[in-house]
C-alpha atoms as a PDB file:
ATOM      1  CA  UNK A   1      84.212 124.702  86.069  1.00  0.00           C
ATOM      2  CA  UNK A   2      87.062 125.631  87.884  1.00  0.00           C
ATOM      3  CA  UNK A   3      87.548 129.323  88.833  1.00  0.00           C
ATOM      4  CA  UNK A   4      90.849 129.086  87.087  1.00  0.00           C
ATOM      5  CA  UNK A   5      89.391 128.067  83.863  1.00  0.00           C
ATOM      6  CA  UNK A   6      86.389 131.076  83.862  1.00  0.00           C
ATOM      7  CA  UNK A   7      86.992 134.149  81.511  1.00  0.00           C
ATOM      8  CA  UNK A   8      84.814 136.697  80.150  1.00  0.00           C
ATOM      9  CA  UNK A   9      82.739 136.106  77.372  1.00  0.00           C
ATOM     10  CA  UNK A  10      81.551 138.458  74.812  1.00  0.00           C
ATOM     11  CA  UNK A  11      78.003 139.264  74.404  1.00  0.00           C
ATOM     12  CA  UNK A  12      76.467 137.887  71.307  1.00  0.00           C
ATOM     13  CA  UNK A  13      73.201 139.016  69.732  1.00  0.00           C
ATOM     14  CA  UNK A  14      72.082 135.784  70.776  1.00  0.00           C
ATOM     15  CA  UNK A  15      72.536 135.756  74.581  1.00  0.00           C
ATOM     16  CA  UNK A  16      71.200 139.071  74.355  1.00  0.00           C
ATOM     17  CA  UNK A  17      67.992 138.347  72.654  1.00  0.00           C
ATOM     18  CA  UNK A  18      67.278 135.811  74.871  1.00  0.00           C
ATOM     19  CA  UNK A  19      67.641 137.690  78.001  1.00  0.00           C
ATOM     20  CA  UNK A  20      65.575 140.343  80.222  1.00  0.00           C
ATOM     21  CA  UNK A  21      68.686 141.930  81.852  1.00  0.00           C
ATOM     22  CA  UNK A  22      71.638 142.591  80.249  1.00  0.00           C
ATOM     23  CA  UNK A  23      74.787 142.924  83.290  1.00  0.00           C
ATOM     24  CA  UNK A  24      78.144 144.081  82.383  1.00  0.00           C
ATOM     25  CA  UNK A  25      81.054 145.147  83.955  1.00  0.00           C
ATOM     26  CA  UNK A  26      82.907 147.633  81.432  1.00  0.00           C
ATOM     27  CA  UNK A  27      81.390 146.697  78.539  1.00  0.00           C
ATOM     28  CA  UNK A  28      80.859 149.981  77.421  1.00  0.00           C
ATOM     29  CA  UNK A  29      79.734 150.806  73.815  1.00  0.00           C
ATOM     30  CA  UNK A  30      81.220 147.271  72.457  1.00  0.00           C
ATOM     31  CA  UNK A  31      78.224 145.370  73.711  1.00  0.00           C
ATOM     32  CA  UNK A  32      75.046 144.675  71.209  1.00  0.00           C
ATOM     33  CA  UNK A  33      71.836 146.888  72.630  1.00  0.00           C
ATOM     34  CA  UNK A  34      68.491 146.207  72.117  1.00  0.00           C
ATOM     35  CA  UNK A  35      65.367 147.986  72.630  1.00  0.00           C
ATOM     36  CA  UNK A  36      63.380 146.392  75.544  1.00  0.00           C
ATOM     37  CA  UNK A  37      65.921 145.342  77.419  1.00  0.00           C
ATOM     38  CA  UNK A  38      67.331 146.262  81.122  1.00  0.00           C
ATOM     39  CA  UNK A  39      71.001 147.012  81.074  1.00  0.00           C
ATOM     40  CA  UNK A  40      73.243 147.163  83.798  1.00  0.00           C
ATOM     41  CA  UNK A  41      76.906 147.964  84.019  1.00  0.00           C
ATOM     42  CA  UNK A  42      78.313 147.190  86.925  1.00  0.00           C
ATOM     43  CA  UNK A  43      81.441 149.373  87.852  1.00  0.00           C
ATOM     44  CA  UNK A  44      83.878 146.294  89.568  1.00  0.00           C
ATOM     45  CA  UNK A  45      87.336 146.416  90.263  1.00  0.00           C
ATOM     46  CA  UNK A  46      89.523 144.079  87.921  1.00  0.00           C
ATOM     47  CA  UNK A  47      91.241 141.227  89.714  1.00  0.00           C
ATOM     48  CA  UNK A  48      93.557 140.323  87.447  1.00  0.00           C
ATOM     49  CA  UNK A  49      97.036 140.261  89.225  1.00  0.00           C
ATOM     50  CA  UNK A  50      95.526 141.407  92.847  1.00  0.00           C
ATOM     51  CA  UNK A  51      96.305 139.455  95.904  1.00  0.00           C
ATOM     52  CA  UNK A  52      94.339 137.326  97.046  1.00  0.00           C
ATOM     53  CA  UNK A  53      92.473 139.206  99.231  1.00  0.00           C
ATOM     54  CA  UNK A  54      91.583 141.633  96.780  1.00  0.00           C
ATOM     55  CA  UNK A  55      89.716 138.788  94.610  1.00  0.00           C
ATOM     56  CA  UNK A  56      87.899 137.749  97.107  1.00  0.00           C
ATOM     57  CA  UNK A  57      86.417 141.167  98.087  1.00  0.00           C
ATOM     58  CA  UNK A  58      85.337 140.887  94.337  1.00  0.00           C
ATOM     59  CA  UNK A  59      83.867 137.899  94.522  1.00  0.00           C
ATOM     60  CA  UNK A  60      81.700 139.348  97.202  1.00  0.00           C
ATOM     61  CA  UNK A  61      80.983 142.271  95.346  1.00  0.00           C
ATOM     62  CA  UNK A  62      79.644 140.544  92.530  1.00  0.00           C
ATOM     63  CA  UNK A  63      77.762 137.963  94.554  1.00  0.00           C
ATOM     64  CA  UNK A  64      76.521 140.430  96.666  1.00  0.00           C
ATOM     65  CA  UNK A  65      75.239 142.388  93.471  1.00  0.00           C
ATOM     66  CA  UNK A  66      73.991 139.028  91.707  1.00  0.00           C
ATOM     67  CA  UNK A  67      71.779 137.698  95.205  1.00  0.00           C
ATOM     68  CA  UNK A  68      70.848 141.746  95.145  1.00  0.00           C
ATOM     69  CA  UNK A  69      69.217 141.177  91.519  1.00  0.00           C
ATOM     70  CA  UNK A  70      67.675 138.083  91.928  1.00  0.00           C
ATOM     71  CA  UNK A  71      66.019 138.873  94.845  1.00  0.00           C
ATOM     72  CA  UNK A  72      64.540 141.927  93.092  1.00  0.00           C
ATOM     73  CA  UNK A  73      64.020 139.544  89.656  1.00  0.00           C
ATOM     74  CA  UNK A  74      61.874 137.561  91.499  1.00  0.00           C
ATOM     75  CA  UNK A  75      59.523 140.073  93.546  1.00  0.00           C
ATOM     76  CA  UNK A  76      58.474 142.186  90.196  1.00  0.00           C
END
């Protein structure tokens, strides 16, 4: 998938379920919670109509924060 063609996607009860960590980013009360589960909401700017360099210091945040996760996913 093209970058161009991504877009958020609301959480359903389903991918929720199904998961161990929940990660948002400004989600806030809309998003289904279940007990059990690790949520995260991660505070990151919004791109949407920033130049160029500005979306790709988000895209580092949020890889930066994903590789951050994982890393700690996979020593517990």
């Amino acid at each position: 998938m093209e970058l161009t063609e991504a877009f958020p996607k609301p959480l359903t009860d389903e991918v929720v379920r199904a998961a161990d960590v929940v990660v948002t980013m400004g989600c806030g009360d809309s998003c289904p919670v279940y007990p059990g589960k690790r949520y995260l909401d991660w505070d990151v700017a919004d791109p949407a109509g920033a130049s160029l360099n500005i979306v790709r210091d988000v895209r580092d945040d949020v890889d930066r924060r994903v590789r951050g996760l994982l890393s700690e996913l996979l020593h517990d």
